[in-house]
N, C-alpha and C. Protein backbone atom coordinates (compact mmCIF):
# COMPACT_ATOMS: atom_id res chain seq x y z
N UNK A 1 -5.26 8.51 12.57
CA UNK A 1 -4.24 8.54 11.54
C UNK A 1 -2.89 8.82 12.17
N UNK A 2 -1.98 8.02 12.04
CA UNK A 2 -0.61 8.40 12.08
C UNK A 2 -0.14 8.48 11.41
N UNK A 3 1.23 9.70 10.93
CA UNK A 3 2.17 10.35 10.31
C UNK A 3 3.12 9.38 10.59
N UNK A 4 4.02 9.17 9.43
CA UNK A 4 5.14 8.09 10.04
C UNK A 4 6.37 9.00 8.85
N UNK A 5 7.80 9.41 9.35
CA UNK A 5 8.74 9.53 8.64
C UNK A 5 9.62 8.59 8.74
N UNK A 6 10.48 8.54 7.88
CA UNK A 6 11.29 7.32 7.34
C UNK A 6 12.79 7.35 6.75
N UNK A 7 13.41 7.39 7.78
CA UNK A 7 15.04 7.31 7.54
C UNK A 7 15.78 6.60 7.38
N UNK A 8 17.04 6.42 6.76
CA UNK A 8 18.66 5.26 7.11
C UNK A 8 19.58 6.01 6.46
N UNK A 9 21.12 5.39 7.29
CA UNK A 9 22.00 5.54 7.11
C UNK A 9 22.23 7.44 6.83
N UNK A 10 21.85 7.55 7.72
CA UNK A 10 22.53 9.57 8.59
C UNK A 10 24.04 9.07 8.98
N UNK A 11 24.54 8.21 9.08
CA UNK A 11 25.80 8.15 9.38
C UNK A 11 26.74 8.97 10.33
N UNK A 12 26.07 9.45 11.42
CA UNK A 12 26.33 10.72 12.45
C UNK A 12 25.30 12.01 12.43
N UNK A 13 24.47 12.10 11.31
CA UNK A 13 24.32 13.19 11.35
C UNK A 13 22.61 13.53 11.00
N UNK A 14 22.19 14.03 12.05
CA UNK A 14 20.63 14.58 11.10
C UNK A 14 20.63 15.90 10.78
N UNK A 15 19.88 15.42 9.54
CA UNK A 15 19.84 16.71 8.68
C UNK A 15 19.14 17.72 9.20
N UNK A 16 19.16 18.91 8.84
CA UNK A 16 18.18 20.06 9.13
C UNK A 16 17.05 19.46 8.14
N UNK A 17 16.90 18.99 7.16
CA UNK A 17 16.10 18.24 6.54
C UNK A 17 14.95 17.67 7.88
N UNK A 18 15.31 17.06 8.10
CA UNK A 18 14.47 16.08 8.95
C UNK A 18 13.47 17.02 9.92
N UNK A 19 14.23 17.76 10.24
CA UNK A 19 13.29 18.84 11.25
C UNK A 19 11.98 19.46 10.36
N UNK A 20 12.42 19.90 9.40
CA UNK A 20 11.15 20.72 8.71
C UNK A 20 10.19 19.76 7.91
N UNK A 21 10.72 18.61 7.24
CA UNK A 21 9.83 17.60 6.66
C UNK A 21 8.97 16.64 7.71
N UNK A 22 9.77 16.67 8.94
CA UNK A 22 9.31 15.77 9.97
C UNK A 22 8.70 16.29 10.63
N UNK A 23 8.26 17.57 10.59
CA UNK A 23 7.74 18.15 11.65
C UNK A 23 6.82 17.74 12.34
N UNK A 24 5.31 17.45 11.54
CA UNK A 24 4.33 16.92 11.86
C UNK A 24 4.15 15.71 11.72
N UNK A 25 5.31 14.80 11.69
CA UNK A 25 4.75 13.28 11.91
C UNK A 25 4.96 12.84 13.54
N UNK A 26 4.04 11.78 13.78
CA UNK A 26 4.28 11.10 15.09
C UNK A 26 5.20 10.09 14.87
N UNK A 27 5.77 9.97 14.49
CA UNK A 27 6.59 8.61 15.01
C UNK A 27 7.71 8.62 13.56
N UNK A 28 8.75 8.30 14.18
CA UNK A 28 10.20 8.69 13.29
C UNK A 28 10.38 6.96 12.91
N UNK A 29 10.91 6.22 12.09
CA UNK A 29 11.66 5.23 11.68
C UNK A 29 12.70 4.82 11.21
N UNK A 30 13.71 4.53 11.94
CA UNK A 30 15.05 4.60 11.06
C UNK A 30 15.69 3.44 11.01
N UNK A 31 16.00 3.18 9.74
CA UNK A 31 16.68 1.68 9.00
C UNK A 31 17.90 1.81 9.25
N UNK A 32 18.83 2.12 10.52
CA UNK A 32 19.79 1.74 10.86
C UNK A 32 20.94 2.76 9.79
N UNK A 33 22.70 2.17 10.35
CA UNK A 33 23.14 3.00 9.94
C UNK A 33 23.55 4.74 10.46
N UNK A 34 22.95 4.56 11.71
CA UNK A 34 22.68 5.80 12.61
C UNK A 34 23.61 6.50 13.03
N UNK A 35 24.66 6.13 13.43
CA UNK A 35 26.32 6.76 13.06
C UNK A 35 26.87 6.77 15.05
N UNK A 36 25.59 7.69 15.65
CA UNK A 36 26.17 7.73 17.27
C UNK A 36 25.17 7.37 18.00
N UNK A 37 25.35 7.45 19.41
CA UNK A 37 24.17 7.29 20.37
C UNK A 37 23.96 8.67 20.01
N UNK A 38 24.58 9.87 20.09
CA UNK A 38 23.96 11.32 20.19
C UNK A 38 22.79 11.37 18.95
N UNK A 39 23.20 10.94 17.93
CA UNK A 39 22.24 11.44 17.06
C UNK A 39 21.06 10.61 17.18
N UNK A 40 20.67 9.52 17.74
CA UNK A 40 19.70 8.82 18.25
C UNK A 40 19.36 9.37 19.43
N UNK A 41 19.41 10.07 20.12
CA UNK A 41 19.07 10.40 21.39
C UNK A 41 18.61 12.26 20.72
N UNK A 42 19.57 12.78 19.98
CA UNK A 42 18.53 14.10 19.09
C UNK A 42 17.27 13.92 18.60
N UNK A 43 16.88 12.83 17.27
CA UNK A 43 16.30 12.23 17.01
C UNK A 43 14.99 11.99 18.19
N UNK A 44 14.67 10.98 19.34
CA UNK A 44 14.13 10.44 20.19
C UNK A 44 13.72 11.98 20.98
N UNK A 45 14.68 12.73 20.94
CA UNK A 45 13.97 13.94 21.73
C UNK A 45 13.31 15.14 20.87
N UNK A 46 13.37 14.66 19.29
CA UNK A 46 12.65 15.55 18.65
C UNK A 46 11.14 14.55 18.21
N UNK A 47 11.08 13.50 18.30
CA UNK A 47 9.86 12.79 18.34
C UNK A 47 10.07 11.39 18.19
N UNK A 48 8.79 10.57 18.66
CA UNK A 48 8.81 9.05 19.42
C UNK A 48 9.88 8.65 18.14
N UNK A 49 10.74 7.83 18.15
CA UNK A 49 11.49 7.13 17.40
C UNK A 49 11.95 5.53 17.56
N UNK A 50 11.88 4.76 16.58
CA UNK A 50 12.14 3.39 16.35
C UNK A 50 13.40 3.58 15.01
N UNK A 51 14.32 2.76 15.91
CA UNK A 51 15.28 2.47 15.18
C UNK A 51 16.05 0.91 15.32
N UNK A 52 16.21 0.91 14.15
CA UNK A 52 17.36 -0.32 14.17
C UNK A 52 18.66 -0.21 14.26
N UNK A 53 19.60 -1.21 14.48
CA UNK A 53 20.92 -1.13 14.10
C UNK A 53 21.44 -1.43 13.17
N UNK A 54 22.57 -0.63 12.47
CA UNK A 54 22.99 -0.91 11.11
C UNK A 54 23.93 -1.99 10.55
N UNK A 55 24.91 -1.91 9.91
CA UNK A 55 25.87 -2.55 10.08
C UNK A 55 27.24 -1.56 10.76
N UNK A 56 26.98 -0.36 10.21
CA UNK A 56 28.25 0.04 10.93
C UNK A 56 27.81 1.13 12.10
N UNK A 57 26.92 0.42 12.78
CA UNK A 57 26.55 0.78 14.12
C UNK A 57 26.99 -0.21 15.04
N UNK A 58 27.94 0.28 16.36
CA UNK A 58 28.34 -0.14 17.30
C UNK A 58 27.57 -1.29 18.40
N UNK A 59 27.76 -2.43 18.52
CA UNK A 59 26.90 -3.08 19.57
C UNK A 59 27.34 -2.39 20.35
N UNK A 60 27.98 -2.08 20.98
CA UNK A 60 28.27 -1.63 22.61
C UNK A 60 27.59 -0.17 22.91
N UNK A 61 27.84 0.73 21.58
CA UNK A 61 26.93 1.82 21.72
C UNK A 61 25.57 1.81 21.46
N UNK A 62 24.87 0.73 20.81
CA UNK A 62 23.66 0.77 20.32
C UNK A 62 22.99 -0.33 21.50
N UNK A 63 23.54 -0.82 22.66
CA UNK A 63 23.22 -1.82 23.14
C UNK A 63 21.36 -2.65 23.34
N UNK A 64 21.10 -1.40 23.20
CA UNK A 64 19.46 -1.16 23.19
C UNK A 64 19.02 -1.51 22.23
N UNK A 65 19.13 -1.72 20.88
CA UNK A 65 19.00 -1.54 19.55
C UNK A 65 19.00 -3.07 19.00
N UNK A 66 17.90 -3.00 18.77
CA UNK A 66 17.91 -4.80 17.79
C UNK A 66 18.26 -4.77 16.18
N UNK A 67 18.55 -5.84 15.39
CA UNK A 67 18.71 -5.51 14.45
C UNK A 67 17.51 -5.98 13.52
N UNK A 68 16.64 -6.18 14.00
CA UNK A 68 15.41 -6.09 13.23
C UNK A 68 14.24 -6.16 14.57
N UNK A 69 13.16 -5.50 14.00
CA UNK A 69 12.23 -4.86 14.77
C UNK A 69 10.70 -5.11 13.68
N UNK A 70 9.75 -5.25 14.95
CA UNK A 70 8.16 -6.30 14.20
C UNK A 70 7.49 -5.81 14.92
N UNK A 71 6.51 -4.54 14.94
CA UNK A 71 5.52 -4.07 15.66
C UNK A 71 4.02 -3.12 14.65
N UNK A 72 3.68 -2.76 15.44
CA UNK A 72 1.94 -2.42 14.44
C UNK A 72 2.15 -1.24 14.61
N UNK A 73 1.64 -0.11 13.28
CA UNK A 73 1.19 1.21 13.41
C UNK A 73 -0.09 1.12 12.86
N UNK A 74 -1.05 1.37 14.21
CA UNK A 74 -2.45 1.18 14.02
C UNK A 74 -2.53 -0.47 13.24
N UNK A 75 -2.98 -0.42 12.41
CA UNK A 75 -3.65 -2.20 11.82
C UNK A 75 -2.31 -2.65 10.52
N UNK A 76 -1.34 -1.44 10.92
CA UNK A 76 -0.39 -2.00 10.10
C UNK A 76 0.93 -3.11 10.28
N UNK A 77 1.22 -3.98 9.94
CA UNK A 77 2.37 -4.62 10.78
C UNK A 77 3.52 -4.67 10.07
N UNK A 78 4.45 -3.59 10.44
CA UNK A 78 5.88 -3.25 9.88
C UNK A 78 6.96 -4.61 10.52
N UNK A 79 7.49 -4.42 9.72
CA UNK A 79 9.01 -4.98 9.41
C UNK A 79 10.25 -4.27 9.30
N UNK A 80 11.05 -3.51 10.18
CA UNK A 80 11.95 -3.03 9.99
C UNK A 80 13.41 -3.33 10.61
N UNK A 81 14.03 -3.27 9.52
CA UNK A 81 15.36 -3.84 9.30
C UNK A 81 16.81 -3.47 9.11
N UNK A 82 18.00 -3.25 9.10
CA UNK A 82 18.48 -2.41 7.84
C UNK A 82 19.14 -3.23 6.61
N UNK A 83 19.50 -4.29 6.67
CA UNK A 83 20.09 -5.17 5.52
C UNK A 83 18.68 -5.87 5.11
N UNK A 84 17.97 -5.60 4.35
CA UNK A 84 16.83 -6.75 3.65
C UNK A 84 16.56 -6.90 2.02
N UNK A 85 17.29 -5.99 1.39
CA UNK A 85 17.08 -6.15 -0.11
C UNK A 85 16.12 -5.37 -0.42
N UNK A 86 15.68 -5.86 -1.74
CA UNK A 86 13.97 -5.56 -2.12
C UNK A 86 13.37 -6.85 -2.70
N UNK A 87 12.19 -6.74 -3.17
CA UNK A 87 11.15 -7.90 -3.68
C UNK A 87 12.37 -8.48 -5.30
N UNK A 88 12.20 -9.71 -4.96
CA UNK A 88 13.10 -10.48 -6.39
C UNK A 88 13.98 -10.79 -5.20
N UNK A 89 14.79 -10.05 -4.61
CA UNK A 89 16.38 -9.46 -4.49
C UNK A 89 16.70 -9.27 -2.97
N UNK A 90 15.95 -10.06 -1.98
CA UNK A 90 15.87 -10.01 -0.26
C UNK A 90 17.53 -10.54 -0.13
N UNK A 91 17.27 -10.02 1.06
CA UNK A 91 19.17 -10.60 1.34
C UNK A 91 18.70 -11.71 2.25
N UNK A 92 20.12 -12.67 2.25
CA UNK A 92 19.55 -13.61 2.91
C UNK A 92 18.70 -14.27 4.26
N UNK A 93 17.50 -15.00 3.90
CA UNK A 93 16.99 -15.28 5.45
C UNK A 93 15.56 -14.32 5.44
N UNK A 94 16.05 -13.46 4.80
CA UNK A 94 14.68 -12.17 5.23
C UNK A 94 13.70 -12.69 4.25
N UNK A 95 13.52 -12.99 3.12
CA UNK A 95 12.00 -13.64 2.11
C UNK A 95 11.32 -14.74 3.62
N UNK A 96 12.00 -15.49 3.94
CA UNK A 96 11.61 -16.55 4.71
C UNK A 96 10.73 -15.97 5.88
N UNK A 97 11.85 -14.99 6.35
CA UNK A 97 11.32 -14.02 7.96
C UNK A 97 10.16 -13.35 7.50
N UNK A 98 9.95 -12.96 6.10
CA UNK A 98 8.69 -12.26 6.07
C UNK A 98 7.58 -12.72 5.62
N UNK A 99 8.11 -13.79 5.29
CA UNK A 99 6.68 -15.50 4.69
C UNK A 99 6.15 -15.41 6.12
N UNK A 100 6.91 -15.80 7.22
CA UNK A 100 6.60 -16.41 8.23
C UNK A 100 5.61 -14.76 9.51
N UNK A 101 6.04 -14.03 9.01
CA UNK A 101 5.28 -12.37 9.92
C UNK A 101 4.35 -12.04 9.37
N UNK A 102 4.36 -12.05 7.94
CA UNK A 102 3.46 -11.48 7.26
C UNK A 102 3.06 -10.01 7.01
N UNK A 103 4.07 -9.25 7.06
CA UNK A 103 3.95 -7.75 7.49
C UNK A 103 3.23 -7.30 5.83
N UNK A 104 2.63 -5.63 6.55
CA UNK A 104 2.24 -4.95 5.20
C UNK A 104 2.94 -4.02 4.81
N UNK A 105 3.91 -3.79 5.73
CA UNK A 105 5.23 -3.22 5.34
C UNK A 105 6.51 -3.49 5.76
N UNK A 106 7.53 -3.32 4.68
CA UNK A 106 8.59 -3.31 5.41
C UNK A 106 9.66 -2.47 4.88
N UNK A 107 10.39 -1.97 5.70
CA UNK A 107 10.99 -1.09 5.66
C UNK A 107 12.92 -1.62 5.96
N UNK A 108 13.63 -1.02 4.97
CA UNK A 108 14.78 -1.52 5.13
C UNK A 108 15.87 0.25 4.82
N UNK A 109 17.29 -0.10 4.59
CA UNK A 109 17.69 0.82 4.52
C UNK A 109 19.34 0.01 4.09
N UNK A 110 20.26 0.67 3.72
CA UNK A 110 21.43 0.11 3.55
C UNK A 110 22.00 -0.08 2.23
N UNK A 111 21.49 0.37 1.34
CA UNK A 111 21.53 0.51 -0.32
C UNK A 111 22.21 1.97 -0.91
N UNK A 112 21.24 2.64 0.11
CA UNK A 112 21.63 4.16 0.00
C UNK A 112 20.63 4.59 -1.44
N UNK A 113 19.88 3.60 -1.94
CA UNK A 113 18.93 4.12 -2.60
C UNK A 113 17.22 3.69 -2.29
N UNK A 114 17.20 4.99 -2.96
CA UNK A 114 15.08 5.17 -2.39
C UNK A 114 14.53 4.01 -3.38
N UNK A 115 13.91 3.44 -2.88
CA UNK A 115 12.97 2.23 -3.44
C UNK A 115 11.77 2.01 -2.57
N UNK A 116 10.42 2.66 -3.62
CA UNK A 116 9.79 2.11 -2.96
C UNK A 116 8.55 1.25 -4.14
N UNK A 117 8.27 0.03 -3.23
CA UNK A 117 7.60 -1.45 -4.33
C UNK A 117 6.91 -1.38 -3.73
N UNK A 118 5.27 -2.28 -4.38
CA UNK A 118 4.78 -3.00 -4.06
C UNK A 118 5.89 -4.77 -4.38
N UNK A 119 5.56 -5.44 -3.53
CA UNK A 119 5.97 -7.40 -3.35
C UNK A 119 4.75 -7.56 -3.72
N UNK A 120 4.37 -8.27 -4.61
CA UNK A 120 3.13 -8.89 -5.39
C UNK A 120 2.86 -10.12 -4.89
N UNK A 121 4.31 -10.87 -4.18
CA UNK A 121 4.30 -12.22 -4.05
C UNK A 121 4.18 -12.17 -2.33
N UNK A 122 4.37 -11.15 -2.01
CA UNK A 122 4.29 -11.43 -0.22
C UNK A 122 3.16 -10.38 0.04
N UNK A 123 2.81 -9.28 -0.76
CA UNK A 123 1.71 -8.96 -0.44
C UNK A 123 1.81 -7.83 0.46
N UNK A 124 3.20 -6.97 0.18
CA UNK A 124 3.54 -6.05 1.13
C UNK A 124 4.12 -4.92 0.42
N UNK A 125 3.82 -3.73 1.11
CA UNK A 125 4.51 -2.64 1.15
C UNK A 125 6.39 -2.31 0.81
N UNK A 126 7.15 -2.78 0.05
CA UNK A 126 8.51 -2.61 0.30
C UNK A 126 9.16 -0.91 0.32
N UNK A 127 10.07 -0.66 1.58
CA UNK A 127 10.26 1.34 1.41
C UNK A 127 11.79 1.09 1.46
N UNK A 128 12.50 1.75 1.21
CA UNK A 128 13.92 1.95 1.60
C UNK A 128 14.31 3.38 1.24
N UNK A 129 14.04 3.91 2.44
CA UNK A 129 14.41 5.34 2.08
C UNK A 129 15.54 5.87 1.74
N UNK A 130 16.03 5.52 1.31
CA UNK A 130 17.46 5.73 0.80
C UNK A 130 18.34 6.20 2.10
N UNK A 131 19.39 7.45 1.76
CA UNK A 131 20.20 7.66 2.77
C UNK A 131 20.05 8.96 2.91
N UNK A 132 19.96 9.55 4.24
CA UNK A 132 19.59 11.07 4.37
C UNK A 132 21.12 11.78 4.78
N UNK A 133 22.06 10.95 4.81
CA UNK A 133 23.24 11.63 5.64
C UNK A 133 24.00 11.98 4.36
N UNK A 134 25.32 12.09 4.64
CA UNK A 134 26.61 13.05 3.59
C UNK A 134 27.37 11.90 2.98
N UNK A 135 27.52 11.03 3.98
CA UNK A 135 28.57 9.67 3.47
C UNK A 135 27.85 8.74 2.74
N UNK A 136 28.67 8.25 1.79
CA UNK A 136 28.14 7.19 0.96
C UNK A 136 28.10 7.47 -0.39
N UNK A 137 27.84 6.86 -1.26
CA UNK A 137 27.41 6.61 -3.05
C UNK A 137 26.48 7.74 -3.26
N UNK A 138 25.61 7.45 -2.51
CA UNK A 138 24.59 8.24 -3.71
C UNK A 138 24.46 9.49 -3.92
N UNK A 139 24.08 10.42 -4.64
CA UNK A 139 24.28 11.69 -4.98
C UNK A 139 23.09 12.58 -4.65
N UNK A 140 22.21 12.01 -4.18
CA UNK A 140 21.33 12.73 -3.55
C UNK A 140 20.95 12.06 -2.20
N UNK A 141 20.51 13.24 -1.09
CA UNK A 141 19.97 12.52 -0.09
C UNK A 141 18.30 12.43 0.23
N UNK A 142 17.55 11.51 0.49
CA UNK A 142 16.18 11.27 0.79
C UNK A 142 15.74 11.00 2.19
N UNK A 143 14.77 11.57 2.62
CA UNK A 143 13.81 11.25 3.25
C UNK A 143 12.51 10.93 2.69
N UNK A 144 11.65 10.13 3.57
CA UNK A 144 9.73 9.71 3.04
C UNK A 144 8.90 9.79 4.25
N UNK A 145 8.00 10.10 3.76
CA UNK A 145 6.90 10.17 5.09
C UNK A 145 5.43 9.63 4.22
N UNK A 146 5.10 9.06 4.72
CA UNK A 146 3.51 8.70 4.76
C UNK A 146 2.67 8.73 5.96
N UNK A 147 1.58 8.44 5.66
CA UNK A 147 -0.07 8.69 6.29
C UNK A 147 -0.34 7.06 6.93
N UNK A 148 -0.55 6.62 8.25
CA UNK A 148 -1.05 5.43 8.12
C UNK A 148 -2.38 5.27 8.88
N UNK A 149 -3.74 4.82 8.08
CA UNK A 149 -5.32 5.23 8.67
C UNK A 149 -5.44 3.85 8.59
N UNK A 150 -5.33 3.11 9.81
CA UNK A 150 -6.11 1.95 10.17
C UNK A 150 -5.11 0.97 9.76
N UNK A 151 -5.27 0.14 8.26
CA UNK A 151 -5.20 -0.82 7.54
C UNK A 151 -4.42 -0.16 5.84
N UNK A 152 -5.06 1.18 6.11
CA UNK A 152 -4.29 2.15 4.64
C UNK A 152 -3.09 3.20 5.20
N UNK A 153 -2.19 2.76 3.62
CA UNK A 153 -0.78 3.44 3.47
C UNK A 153 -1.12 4.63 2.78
N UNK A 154 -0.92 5.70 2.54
CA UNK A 154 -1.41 6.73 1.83
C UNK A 154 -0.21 8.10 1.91
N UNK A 155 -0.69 8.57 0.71
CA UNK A 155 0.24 9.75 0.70
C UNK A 155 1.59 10.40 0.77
N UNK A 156 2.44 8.64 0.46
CA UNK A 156 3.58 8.58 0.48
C UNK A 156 4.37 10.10 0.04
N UNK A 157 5.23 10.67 0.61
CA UNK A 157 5.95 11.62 -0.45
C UNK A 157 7.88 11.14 0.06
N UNK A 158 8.68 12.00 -0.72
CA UNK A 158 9.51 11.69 -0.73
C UNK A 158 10.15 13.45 -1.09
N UNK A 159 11.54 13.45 -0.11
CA UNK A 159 12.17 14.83 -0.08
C UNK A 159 13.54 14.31 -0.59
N UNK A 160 13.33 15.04 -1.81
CA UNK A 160 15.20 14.72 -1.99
C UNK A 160 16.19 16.20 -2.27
N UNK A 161 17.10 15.93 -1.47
CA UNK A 161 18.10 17.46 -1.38
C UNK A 161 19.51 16.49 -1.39
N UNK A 162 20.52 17.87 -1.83
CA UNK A 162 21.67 17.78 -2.08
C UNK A 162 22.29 17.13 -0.57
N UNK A 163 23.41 15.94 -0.54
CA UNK A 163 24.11 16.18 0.37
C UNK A 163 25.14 16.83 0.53
């Protein structure tokens, strides 16, 4: 079983949030939006981390950093992104990219709100953990973590605190 937590748009900054909800997961995910190299390199040295790049993340500082990312946790095959929409409502290009991968999840970020779907029509997992940082719209900040055993998603939860 792997623990998976689930971030976007910290915009410079991780929360003390993240430390105590994240404690016990293996592997961090973040939908871009990440603000510095420092706070990606905090992040990476507090546990394994996959991240994307956002939109208002630097190529030159993020040089490492793709803007979408397609790999397996255990029998699962994620999709993570930070511009992708949700099910109905994909931004452009991405319904197509995910006809063609077939993932059972995917994970986006860039809304600044928590959404999480089942896609009925692609047959996947949709998460967008909203935004865990200070900047931005929304009035609360989120993190999510789930359970992933094999082929099963389980035990989703979701932390929401003041920014």
């Amino acid at each position: 079983m792997t623990k998976v937590g689930i971030m976007s748009d910290s915009h410079g900054l991780v929360p003390k949030q993240v430390y105590t909800f994240f404690k016990d997961v293996d592997l961090i995910l973040h939908a871009g939006d990440i603000g510095t190299s420092y706070e990606l390199s905090e992040l990476q040295n507090f546990k394994k981390t996959i991240a994307v790049r956002g939109n208002i993340d630097s190529v030159c500082e993020f040089a490492t950093l793709k803007d979408l990312e397609v790999f397996f946790i255990e029998q699962i095959k994620v999709v993570l992104t930070h511009i992708g929409g949700y099910p109905k409502h994909y931004a452009s290009g991405i319904k197509e990219f995910l006809q063609s991968q077939t993932p059972n999840l995917f994970v986006c970020g860039h809304s600044h709100i928590c959404k999480v779907m089942f896609d009925d029509d692609l047959k996947l997992l949709h998460i967008n953990p909203g935004a865990c940082g200070r900047r931005g719209i929304h009035v609360k900040s989120t993190l999510i973590r789930l359970e992933i055993d094999g082929i099963e998603m389980k035990n989703l939860e979701v932390l929401e605190y003041d920014k």
